[in-house]
C-alpha atoms as a PDB file:
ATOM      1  CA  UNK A   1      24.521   3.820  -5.664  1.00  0.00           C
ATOM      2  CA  UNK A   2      24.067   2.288  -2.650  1.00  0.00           C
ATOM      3  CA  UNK A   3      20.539   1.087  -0.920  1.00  0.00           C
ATOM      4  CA  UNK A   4      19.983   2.543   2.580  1.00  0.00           C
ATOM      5  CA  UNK A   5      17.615   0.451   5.056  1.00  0.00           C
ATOM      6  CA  UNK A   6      15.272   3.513   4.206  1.00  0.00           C
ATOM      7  CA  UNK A   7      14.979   3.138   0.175  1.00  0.00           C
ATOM      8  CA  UNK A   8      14.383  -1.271   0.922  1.00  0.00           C
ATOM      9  CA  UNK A   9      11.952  -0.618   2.944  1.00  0.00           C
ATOM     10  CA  UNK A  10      10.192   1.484   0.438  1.00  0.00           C
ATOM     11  CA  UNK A  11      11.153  -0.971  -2.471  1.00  0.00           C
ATOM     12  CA  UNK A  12       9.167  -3.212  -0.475  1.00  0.00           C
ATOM     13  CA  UNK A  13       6.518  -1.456  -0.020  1.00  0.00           C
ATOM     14  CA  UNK A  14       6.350  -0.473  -3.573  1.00  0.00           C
ATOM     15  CA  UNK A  15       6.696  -3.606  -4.331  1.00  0.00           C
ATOM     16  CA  UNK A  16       3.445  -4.918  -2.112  1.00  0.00           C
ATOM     17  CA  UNK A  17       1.398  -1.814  -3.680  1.00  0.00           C
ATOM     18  CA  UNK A  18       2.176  -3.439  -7.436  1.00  0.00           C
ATOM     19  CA  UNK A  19       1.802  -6.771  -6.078  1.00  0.00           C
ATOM     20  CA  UNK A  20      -2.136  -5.565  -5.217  1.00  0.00           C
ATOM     21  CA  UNK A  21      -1.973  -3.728  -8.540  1.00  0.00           C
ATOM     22  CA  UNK A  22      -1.829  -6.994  -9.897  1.00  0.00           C
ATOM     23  CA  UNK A  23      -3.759  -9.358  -8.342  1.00  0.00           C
ATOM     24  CA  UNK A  24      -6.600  -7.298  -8.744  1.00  0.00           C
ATOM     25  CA  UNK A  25      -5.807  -7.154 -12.617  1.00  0.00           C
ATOM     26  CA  UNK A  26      -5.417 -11.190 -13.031  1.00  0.00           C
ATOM     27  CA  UNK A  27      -7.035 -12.673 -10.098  1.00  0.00           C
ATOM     28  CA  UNK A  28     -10.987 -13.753 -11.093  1.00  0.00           C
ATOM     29  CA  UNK A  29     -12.458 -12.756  -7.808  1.00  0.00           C
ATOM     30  CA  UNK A  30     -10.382 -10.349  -5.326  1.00  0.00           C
ATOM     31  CA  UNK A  31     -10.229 -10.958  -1.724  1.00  0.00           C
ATOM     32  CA  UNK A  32     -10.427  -7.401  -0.335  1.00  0.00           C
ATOM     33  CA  UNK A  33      -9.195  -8.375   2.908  1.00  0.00           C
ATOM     34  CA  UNK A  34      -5.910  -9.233   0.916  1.00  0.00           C
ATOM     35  CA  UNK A  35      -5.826  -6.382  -1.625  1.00  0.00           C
ATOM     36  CA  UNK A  36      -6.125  -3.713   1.186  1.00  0.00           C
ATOM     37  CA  UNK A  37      -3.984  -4.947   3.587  1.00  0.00           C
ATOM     38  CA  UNK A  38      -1.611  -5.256   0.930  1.00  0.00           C
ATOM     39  CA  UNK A  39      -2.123  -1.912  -0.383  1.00  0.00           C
ATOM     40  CA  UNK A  40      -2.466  -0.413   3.460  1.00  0.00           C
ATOM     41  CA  UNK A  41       1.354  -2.130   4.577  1.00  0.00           C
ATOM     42  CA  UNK A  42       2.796  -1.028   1.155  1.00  0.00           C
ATOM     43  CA  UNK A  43       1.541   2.478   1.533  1.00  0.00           C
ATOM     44  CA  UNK A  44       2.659   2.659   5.748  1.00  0.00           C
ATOM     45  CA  UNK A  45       6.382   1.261   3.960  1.00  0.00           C
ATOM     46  CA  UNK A  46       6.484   3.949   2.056  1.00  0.00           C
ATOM     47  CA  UNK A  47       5.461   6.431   4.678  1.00  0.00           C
ATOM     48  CA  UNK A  48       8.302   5.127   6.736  1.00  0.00           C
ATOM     49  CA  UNK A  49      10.566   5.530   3.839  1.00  0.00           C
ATOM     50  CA  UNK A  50       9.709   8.983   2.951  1.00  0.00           C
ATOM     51  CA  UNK A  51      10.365  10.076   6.503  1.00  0.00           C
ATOM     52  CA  UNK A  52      13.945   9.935   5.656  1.00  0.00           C
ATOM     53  CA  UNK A  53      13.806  10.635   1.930  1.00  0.00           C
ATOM     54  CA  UNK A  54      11.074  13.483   1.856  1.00  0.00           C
ATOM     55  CA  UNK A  55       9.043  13.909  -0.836  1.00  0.00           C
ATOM     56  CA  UNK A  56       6.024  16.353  -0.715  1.00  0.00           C
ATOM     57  CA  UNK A  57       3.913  14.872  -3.519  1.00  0.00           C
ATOM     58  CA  UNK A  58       4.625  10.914  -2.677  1.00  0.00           C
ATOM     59  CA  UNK A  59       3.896  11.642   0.990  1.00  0.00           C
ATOM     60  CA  UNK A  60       0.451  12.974   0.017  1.00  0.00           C
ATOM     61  CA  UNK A  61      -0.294  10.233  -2.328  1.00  0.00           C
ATOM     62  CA  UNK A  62       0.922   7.720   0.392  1.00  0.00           C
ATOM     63  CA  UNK A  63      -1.072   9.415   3.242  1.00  0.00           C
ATOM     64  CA  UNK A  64      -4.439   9.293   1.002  1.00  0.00           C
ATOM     65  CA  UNK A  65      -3.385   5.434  -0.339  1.00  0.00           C
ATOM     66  CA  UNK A  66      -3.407   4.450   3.295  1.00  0.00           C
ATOM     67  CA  UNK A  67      -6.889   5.677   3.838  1.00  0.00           C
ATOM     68  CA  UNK A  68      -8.476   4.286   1.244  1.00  0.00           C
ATOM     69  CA  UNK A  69      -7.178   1.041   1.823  1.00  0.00           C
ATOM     70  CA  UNK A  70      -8.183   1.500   5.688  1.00  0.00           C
ATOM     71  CA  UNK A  71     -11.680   2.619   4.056  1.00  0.00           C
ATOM     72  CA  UNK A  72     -12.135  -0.691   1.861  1.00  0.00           C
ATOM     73  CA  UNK A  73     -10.634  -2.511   5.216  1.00  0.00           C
ATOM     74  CA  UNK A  74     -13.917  -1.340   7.007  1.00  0.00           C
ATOM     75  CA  UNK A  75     -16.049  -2.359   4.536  1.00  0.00           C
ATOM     76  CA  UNK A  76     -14.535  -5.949   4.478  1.00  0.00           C
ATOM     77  CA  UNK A  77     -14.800  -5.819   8.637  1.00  0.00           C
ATOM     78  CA  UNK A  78     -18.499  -4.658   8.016  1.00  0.00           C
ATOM     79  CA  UNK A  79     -19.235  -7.397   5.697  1.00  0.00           C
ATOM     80  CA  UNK A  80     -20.040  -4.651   2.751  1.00  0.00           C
ATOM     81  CA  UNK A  81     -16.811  -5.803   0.289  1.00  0.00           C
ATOM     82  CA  UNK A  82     -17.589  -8.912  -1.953  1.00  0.00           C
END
């Protein structure tokens, strides 16, 4: 098996998602700032991966990842996230 520039960049952006999976499991206090943008890049990664290795269902999930994480993004910008 070999990797494809497409299949890094999704390891990577898998990667970032369980890297904010994480955090917000051992950290004490979560930035949001942090944990979205983490979770928004990871999901737009994986976007750009699927574009070449299609998947229906991850798409989706991806699509609706990245606007929740835009969503908690606005409420950090708005001052609502603690």
């Amino acid at each position: 098996m070999t990797l494809d520039l497409a299949s890094i960049i999704g390891l990577i952006g898998s990667a970032m998602m369980v890297g904010a999976f994480a955090y917000s499991n051992m950290a004490k206090t979560i930035n949001f700032l942090l944990f979205n943008l983490l979770n928004l890049f990871g999901a737009l990664l994986l976007i750009a991966s699927l574009t070449v290795h299609f998947n229906i269902a991850s798409m989706a999930l991806e699509i609706v990842w990245a606007i929740i994480a835009l969503f908690g993004l606005v409420k950090v910008f708005r001052g609502k996230a603690s």
